[in-house]
PDB file of N, CA and C in Angstrom:
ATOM      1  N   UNK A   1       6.269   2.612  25.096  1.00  0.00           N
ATOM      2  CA  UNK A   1       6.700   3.372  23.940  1.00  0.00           C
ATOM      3  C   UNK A   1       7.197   4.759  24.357  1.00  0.00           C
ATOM      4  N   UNK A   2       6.510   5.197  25.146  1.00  0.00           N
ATOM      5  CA  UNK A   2       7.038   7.206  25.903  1.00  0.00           C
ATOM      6  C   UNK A   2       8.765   6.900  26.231  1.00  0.00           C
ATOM      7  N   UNK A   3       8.925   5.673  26.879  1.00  0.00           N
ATOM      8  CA  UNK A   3      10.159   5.785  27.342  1.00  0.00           C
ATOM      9  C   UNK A   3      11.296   5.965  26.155  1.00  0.00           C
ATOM     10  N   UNK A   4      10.893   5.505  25.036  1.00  0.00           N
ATOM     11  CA  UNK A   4      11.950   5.613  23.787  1.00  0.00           C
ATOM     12  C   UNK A   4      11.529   6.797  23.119  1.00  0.00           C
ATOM     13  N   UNK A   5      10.610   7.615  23.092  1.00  0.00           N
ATOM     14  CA  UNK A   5      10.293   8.486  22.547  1.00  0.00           C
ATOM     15  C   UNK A   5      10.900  10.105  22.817  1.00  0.00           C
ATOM     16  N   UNK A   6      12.310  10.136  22.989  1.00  0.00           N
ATOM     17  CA  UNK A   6      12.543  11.572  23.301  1.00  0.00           C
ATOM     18  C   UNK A   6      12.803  12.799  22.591  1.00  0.00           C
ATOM     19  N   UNK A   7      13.709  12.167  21.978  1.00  0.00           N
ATOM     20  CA  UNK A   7      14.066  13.589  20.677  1.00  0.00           C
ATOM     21  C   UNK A   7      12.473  13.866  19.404  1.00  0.00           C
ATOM     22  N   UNK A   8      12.235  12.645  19.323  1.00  0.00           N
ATOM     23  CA  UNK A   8      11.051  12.480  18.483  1.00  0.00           C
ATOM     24  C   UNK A   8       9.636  12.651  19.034  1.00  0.00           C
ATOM     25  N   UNK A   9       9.566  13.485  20.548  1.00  0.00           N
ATOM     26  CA  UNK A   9       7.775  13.231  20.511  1.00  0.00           C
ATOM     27  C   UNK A   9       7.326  14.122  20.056  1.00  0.00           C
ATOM     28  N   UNK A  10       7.373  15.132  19.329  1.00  0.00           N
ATOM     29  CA  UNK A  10       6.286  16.063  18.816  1.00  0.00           C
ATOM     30  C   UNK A  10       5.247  15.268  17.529  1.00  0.00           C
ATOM     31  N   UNK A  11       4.270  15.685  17.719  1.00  0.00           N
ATOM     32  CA  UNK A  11       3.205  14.900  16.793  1.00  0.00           C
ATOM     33  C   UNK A  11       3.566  14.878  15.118  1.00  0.00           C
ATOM     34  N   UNK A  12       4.242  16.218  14.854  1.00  0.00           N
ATOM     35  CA  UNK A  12       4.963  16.656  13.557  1.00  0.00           C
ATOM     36  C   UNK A  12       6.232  16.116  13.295  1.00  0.00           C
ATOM     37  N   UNK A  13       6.872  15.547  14.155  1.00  0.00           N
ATOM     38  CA  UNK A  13       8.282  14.650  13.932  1.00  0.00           C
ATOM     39  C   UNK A  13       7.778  13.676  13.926  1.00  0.00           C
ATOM     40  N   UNK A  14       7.181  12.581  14.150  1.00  0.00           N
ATOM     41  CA  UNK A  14       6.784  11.741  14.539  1.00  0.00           C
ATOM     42  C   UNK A  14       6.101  10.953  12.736  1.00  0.00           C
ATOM     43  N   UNK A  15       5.245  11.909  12.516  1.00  0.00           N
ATOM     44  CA  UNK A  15       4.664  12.088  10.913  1.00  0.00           C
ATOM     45  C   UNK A  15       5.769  12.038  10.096  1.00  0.00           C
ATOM     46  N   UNK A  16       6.376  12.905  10.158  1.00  0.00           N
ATOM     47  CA  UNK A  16       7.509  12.909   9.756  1.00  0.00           C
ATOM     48  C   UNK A  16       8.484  12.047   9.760  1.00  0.00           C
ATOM     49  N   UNK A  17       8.870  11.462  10.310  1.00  0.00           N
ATOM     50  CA  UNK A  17       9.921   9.997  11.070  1.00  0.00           C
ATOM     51  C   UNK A  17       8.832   9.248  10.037  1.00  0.00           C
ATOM     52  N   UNK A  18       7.376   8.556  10.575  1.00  0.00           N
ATOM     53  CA  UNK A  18       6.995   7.878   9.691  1.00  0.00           C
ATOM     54  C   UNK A  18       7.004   7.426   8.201  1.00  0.00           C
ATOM     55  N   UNK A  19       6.894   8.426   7.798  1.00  0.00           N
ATOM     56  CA  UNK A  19       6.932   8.911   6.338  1.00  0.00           C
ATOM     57  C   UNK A  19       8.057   9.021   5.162  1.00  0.00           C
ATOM     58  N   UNK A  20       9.037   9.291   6.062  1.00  0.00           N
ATOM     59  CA  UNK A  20      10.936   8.675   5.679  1.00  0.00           C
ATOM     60  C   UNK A  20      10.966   7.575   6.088  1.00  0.00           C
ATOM     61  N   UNK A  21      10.450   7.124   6.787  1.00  0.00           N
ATOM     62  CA  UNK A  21      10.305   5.644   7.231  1.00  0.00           C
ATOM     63  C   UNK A  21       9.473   4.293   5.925  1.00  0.00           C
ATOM     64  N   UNK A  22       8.922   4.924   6.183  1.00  0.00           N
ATOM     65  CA  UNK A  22       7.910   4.584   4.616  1.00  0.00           C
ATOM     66  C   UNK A  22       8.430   4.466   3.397  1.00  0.00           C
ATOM     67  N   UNK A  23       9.487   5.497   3.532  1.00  0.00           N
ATOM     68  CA  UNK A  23      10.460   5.863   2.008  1.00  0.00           C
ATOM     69  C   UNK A  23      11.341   4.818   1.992  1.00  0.00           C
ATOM     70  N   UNK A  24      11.517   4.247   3.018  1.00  0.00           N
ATOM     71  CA  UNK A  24      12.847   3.697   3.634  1.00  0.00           C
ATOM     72  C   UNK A  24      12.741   2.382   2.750  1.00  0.00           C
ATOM     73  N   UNK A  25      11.386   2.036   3.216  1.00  0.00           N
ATOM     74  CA  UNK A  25      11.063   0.812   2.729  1.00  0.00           C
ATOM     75  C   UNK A  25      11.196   0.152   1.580  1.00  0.00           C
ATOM     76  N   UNK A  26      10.410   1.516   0.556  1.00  0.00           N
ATOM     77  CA  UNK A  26      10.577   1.236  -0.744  1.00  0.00           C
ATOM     78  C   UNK A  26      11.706   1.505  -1.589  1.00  0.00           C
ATOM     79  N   UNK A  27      12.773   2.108  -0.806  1.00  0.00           N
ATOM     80  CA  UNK A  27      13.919   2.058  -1.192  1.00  0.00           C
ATOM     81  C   UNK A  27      14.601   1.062  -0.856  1.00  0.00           C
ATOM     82  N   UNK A  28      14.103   0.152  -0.210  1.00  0.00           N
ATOM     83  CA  UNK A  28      14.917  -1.429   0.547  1.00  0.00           C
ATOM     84  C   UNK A  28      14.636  -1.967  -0.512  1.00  0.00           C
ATOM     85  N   UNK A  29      13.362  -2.060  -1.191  1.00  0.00           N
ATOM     86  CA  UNK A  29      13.135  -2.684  -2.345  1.00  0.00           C
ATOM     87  C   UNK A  29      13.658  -2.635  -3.396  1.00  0.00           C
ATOM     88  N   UNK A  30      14.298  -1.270  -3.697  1.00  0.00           N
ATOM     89  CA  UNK A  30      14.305  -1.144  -4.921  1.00  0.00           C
ATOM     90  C   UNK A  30      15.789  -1.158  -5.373  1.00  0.00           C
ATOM     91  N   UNK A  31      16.549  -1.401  -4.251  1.00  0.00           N
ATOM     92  CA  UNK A  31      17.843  -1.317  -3.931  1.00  0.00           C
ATOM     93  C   UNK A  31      18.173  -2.980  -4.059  1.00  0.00           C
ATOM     94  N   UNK A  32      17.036  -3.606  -3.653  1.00  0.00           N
ATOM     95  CA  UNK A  32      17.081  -5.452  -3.731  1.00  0.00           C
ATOM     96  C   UNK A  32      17.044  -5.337  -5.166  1.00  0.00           C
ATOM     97  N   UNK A  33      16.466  -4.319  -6.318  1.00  0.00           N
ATOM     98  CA  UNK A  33      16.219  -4.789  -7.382  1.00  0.00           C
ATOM     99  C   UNK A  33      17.299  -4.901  -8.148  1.00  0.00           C
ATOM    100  N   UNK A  34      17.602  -3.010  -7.757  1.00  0.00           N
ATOM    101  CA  UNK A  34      18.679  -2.415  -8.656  1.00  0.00           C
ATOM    102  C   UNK A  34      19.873  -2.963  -8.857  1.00  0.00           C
ATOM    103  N   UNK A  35      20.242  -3.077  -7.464  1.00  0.00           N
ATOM    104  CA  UNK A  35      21.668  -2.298  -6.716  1.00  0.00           C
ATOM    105  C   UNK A  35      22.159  -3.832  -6.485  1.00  0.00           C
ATOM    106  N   UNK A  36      21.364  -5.090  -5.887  1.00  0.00           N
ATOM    107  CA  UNK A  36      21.690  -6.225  -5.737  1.00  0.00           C
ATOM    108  C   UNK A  36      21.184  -6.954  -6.926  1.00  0.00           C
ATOM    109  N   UNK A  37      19.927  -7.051  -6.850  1.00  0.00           N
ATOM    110  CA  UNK A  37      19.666  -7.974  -8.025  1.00  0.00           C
ATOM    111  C   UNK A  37      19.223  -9.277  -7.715  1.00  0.00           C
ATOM    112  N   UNK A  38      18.823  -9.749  -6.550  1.00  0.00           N
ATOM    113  CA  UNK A  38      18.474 -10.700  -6.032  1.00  0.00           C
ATOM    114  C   UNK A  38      16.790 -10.773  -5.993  1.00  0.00           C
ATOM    115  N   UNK A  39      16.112 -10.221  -6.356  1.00  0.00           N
ATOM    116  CA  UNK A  39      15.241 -10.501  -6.872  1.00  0.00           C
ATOM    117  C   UNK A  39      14.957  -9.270  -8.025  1.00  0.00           C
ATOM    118  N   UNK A  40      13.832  -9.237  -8.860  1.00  0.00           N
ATOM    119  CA  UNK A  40      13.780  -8.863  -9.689  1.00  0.00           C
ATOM    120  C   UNK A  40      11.995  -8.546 -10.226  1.00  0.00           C
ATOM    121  N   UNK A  41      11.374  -7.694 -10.403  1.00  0.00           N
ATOM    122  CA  UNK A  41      10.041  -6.899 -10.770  1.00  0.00           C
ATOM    123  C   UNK A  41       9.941  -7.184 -12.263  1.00  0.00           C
ATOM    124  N   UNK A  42       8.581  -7.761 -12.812  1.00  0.00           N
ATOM    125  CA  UNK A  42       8.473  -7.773 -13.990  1.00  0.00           C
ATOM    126  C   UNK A  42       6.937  -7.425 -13.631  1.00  0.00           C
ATOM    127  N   UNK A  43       6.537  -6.283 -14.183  1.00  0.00           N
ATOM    128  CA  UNK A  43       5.261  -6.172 -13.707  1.00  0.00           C
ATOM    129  C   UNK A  43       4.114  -5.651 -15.517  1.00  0.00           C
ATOM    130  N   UNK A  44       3.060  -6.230 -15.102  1.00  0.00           N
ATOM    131  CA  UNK A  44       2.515  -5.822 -16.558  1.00  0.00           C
ATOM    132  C   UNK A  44       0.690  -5.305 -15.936  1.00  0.00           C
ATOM    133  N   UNK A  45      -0.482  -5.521 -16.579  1.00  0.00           N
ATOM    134  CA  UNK A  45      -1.605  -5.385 -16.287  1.00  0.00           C
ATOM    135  C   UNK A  45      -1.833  -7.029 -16.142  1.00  0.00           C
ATOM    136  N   UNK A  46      -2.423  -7.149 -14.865  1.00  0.00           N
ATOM    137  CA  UNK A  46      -3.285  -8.099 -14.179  1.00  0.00           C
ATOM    138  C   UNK A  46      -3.982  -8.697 -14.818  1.00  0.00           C
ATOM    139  N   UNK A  47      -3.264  -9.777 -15.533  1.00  0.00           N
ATOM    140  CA  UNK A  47      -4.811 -10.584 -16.764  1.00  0.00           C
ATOM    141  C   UNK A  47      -5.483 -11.379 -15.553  1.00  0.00           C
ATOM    142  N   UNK A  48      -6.595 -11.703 -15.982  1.00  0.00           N
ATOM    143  CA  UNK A  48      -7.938 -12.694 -15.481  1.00  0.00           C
ATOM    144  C   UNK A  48      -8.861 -12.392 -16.250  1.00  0.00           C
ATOM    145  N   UNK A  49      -9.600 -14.297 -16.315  1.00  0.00           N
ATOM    146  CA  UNK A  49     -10.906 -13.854 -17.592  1.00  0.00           C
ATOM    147  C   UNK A  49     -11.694 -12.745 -16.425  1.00  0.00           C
ATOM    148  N   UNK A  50     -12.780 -12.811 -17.417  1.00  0.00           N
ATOM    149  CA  UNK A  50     -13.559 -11.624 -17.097  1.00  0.00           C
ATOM    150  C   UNK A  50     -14.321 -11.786 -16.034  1.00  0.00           C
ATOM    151  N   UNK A  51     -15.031 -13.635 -17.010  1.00  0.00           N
ATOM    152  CA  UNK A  51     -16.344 -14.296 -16.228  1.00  0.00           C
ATOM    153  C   UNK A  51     -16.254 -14.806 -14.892  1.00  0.00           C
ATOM    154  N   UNK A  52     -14.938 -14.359 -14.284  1.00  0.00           N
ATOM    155  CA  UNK A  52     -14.942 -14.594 -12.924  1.00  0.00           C
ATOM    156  C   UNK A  52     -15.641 -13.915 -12.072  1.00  0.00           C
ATOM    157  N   UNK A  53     -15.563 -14.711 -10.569  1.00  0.00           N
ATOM    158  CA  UNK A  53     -16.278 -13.519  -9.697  1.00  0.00           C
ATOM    159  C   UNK A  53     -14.988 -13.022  -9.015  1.00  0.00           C
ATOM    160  N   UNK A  54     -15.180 -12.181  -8.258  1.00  0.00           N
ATOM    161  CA  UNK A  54     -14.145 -11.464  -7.578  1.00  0.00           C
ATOM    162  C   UNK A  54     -12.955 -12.202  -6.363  1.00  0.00           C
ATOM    163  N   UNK A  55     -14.234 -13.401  -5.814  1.00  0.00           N
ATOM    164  CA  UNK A  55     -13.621 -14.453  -4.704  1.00  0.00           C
ATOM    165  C   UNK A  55     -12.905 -15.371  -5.831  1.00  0.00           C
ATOM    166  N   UNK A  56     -13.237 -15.540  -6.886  1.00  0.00           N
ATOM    167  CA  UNK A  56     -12.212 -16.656  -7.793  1.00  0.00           C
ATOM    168  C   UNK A  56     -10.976 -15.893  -8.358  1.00  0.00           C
ATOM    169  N   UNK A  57     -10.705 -14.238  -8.506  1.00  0.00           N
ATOM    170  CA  UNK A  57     -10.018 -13.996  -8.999  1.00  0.00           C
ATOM    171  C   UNK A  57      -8.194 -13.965  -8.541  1.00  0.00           C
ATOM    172  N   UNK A  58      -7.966 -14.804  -7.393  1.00  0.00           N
ATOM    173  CA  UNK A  58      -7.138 -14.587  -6.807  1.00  0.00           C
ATOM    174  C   UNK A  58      -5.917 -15.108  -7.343  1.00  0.00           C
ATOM    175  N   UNK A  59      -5.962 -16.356  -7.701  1.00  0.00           N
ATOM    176  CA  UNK A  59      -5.431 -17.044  -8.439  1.00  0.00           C
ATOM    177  C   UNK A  59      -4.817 -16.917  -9.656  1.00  0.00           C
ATOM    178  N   UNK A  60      -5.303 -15.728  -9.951  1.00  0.00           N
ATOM    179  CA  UNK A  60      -4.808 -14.942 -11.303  1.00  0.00           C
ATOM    180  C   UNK A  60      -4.053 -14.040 -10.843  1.00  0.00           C
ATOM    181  N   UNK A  61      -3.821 -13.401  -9.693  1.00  0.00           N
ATOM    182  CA  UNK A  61      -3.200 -12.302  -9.262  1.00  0.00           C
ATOM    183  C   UNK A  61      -2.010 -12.279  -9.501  1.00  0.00           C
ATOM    184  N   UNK A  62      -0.423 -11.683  -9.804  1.00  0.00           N
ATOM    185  CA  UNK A  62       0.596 -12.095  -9.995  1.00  0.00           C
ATOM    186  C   UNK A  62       1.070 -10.303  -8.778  1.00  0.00           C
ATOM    187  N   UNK A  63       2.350 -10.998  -8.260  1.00  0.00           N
ATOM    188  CA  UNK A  63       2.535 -10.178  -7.609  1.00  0.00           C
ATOM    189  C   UNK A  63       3.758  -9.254  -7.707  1.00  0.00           C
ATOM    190  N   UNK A  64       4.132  -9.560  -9.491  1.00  0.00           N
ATOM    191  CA  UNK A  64       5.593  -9.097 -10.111  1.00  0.00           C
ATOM    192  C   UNK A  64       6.760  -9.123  -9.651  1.00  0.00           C
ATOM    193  N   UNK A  65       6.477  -9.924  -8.537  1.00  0.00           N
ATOM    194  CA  UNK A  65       8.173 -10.228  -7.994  1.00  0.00           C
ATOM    195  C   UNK A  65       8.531 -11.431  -7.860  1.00  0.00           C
ATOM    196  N   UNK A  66      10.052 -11.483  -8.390  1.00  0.00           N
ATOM    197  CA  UNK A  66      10.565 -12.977  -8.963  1.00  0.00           C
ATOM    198  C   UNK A  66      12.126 -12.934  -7.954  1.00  0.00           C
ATOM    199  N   UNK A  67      12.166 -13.867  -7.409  1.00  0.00           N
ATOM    200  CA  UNK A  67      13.627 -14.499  -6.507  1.00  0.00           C
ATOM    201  C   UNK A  67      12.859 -14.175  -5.373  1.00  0.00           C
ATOM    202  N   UNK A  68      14.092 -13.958  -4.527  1.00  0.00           N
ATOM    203  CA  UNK A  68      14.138 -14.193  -2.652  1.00  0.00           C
ATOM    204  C   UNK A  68      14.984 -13.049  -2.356  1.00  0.00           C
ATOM    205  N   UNK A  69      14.825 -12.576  -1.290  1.00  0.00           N
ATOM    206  CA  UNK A  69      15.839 -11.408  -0.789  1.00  0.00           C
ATOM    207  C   UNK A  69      16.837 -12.221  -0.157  1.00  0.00           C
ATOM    208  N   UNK A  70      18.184 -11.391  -0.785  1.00  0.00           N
ATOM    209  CA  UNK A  70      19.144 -12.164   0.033  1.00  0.00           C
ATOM    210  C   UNK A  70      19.447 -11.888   1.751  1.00  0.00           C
ATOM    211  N   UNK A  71      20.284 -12.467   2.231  1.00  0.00           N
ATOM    212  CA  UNK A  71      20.370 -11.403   3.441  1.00  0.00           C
ATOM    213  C   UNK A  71      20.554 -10.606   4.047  1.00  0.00           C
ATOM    214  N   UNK A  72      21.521 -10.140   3.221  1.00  0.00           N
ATOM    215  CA  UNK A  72      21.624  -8.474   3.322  1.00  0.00           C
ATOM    216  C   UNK A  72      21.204  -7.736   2.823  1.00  0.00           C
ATOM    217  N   UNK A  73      19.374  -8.166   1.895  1.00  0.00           N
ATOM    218  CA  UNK A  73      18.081  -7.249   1.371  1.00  0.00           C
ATOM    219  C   UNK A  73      17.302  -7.552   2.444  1.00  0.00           C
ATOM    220  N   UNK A  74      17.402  -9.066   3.072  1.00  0.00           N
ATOM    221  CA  UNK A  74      16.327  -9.222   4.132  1.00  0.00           C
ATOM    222  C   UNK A  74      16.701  -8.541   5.088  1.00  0.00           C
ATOM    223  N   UNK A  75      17.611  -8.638   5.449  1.00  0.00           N
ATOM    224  CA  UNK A  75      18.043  -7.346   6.612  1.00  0.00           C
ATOM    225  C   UNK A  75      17.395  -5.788   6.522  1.00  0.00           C
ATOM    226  N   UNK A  76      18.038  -5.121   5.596  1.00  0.00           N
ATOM    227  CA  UNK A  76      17.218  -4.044   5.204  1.00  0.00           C
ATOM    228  C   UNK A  76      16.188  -3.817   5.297  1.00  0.00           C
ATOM    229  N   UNK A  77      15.438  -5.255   4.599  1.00  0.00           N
ATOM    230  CA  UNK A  77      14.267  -4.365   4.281  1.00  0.00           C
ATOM    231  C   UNK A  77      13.216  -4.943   6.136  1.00  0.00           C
ATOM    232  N   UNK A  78      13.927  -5.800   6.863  1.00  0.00           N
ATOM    233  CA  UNK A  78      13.625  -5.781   8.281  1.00  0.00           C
ATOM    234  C   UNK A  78      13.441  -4.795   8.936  1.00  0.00           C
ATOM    235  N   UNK A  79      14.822  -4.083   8.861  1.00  0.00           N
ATOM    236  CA  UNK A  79      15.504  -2.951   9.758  1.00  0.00           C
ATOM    237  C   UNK A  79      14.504  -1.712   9.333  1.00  0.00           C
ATOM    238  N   UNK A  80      14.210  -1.551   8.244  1.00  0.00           N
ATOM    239  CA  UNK A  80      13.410  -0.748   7.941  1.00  0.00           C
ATOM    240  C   UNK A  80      11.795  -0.731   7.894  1.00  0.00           C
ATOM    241  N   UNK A  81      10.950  -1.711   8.068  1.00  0.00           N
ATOM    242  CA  UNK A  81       9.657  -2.060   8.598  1.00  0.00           C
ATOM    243  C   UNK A  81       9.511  -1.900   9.676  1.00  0.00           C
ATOM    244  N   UNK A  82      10.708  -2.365  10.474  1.00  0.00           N
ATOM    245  CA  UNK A  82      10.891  -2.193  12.185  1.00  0.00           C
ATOM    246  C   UNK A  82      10.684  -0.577  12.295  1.00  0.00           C
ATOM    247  N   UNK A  83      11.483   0.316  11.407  1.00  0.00           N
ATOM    248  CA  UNK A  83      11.398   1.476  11.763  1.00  0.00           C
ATOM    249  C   UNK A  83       9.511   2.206  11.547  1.00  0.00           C
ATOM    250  N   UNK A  84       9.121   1.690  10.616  1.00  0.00           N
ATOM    251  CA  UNK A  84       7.618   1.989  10.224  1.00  0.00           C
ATOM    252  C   UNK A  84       6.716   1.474  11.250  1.00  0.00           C
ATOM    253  N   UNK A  85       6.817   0.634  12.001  1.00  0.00           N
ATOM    254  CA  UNK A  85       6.574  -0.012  13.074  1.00  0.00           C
ATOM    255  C   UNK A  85       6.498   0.498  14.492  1.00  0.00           C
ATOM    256  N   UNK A  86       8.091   1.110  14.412  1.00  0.00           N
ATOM    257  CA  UNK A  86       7.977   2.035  15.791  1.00  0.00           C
ATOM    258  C   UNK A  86       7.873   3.284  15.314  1.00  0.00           C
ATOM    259  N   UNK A  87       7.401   3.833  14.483  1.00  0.00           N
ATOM    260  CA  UNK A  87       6.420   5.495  14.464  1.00  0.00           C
ATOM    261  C   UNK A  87       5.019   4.875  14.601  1.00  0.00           C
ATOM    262  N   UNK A  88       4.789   4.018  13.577  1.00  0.00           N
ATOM    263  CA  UNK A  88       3.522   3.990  13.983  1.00  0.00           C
ATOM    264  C   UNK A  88       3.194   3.652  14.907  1.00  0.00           C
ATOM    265  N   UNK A  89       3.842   3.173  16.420  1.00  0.00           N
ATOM    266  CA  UNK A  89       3.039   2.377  17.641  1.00  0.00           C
ATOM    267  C   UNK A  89       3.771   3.713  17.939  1.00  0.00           C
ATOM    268  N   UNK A  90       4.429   4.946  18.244  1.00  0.00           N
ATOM    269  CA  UNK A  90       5.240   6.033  18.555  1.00  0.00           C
ATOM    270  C   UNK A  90       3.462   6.737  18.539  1.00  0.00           C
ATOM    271  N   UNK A  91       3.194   6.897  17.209  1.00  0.00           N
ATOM    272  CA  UNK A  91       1.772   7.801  16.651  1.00  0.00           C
ATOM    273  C   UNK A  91       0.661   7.288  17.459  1.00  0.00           C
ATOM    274  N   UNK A  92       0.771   5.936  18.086  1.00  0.00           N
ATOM    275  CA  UNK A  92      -0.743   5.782  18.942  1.00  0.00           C
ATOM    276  C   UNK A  92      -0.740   6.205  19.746  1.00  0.00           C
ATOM    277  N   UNK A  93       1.070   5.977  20.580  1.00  0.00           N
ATOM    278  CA  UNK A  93       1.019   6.180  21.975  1.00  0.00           C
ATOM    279  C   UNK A  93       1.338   7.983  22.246  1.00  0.00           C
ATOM    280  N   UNK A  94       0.944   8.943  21.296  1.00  0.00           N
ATOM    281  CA  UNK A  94       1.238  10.134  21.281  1.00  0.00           C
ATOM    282  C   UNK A  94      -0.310  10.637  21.317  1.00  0.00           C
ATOM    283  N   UNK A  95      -1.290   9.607  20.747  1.00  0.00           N
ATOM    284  CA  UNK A  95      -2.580   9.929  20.331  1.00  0.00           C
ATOM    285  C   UNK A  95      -3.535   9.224  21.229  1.00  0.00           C
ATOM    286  N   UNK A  96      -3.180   8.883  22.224  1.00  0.00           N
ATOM    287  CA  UNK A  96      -3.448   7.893  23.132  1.00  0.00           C
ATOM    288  C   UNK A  96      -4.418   6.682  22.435  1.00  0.00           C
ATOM    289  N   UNK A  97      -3.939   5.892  21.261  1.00  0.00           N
ATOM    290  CA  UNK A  97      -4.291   4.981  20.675  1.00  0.00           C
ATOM    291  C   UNK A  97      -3.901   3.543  21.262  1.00  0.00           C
ATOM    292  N   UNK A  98      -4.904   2.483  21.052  1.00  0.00           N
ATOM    293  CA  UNK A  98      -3.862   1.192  21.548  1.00  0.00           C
ATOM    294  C   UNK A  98      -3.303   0.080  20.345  1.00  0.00           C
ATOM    295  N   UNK A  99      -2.358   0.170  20.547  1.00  0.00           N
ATOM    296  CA  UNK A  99      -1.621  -0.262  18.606  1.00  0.00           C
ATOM    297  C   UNK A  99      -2.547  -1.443  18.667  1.00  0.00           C
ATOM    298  N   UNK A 100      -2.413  -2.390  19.727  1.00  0.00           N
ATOM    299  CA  UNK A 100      -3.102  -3.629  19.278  1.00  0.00           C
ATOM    300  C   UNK A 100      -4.537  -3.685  19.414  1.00  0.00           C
ATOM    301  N   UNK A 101      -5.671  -3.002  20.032  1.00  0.00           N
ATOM    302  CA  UNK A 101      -6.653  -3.165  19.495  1.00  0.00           C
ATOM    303  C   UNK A 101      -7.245  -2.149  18.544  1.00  0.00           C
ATOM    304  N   UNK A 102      -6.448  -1.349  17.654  1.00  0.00           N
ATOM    305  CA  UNK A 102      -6.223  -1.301  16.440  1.00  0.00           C
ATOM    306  C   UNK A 102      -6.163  -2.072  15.381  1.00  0.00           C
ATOM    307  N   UNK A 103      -4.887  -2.659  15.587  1.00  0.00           N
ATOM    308  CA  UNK A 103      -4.622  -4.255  14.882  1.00  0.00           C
ATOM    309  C   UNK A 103      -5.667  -5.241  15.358  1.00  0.00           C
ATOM    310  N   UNK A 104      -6.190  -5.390  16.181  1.00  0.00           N
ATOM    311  CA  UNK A 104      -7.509  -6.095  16.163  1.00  0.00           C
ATOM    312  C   UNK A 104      -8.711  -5.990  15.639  1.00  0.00           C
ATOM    313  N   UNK A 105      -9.226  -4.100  15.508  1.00  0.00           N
ATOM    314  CA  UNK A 105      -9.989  -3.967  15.129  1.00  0.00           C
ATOM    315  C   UNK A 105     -10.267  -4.087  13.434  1.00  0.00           C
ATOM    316  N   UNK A 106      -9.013  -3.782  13.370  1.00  0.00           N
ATOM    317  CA  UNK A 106      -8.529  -3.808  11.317  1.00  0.00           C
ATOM    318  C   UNK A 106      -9.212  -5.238  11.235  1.00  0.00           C
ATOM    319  N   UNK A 107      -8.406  -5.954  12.073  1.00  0.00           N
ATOM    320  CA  UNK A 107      -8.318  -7.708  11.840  1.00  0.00           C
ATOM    321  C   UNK A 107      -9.725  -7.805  11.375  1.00  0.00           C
ATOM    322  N   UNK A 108     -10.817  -7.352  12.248  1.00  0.00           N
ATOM    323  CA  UNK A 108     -12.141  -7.688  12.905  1.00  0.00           C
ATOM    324  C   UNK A 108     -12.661  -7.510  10.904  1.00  0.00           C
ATOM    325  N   UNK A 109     -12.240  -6.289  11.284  1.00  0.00           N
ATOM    326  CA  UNK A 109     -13.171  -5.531   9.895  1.00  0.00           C
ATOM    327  C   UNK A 109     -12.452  -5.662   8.802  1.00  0.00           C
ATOM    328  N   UNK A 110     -11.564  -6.736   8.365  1.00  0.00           N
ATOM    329  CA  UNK A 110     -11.196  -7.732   7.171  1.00  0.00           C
ATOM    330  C   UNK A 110     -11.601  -8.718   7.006  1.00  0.00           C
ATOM    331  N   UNK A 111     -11.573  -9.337   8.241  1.00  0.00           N
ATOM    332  CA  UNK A 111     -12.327 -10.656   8.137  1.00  0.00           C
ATOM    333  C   UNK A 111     -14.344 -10.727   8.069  1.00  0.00           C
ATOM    334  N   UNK A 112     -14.647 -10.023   8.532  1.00  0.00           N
ATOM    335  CA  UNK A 112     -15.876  -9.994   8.398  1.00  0.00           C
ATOM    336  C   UNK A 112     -16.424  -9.319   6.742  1.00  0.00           C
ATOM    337  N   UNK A 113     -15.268  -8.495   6.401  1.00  0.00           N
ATOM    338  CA  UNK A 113     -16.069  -7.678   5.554  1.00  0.00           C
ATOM    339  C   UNK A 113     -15.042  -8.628   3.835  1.00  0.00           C
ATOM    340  N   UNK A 114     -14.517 -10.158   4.252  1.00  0.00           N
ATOM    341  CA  UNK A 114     -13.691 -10.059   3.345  1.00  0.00           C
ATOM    342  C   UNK A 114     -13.136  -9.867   2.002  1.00  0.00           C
ATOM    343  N   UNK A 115     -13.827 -10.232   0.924  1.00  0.00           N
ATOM    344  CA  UNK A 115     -13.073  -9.531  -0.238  1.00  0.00           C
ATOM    345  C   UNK A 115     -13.540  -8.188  -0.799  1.00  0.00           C
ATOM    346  N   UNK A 116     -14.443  -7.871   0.206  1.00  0.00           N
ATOM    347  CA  UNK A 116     -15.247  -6.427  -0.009  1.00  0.00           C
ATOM    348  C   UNK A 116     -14.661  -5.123   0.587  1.00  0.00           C
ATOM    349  N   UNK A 117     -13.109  -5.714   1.310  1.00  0.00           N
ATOM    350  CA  UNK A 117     -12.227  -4.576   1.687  1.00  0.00           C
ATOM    351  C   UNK A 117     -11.701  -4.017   1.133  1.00  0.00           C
ATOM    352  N   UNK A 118     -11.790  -4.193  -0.205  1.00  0.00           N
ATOM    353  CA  UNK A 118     -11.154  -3.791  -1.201  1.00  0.00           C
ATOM    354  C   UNK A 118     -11.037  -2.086  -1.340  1.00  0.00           C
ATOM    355  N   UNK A 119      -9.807  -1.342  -1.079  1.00  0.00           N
ATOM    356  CA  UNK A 119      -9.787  -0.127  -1.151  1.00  0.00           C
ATOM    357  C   UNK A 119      -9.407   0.795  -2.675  1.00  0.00           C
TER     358      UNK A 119
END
């Protein structure tokens, strides 16, 4: 990662890069909504009966998005995860972090702890 990292290594660009990066994303989305129209957001409050437990409630979940990205939304919104992707493995290797047993450790402590990860 150091070797691609030149104009961008300060710890404050880097945050920064991320974070427009981040923006990036949800503007890939919303640009699939608007601007193309290939898929489409109908979003309301989350019905499920009550008397469920929390492990049954999944099934009720709706995730307000209706179609497929076309390919020139799937592109986008690629090109732009990729970018969230390389700040954040940019941010480990600045912090001397290791992206993947990071991503392992997350893994570890979802699966063990599972529907109780709830943030």
């Amino acid at each position: 990662m150091d070797e691609y990292l030149i104009r961008h290594r300060s710890i404050l660009d880097i945050l920064s890069k991320l974070q427009e990066s981040t923006a990036r994303v949800s503007r890939a989305i919303s640009k699939a909504v608007t601007g193309c129209g290939c898929v489409t957001v109908k979003a309301g409050k989350q019905q499920f009966p009550s008397d469920l437990s929390l492990a049954e409630v999944r099934p009720y979940m709706d995730t307000h998005l209706s179609g497929a990205l076309c390919e020139r939304c799937r592109e986008a919104l690629e090109t732009e995860i990729g970018s969230v992707l390389f700040y954040t493995a940019a941010l480990c290797s600045v912090t001397n972090l290791d992206l993947e047993a990071v991503q392992k450790k997350e893994h570890s402590r979802i699966k063990s702890l599972g529907i109780f990860t709830l943030k």
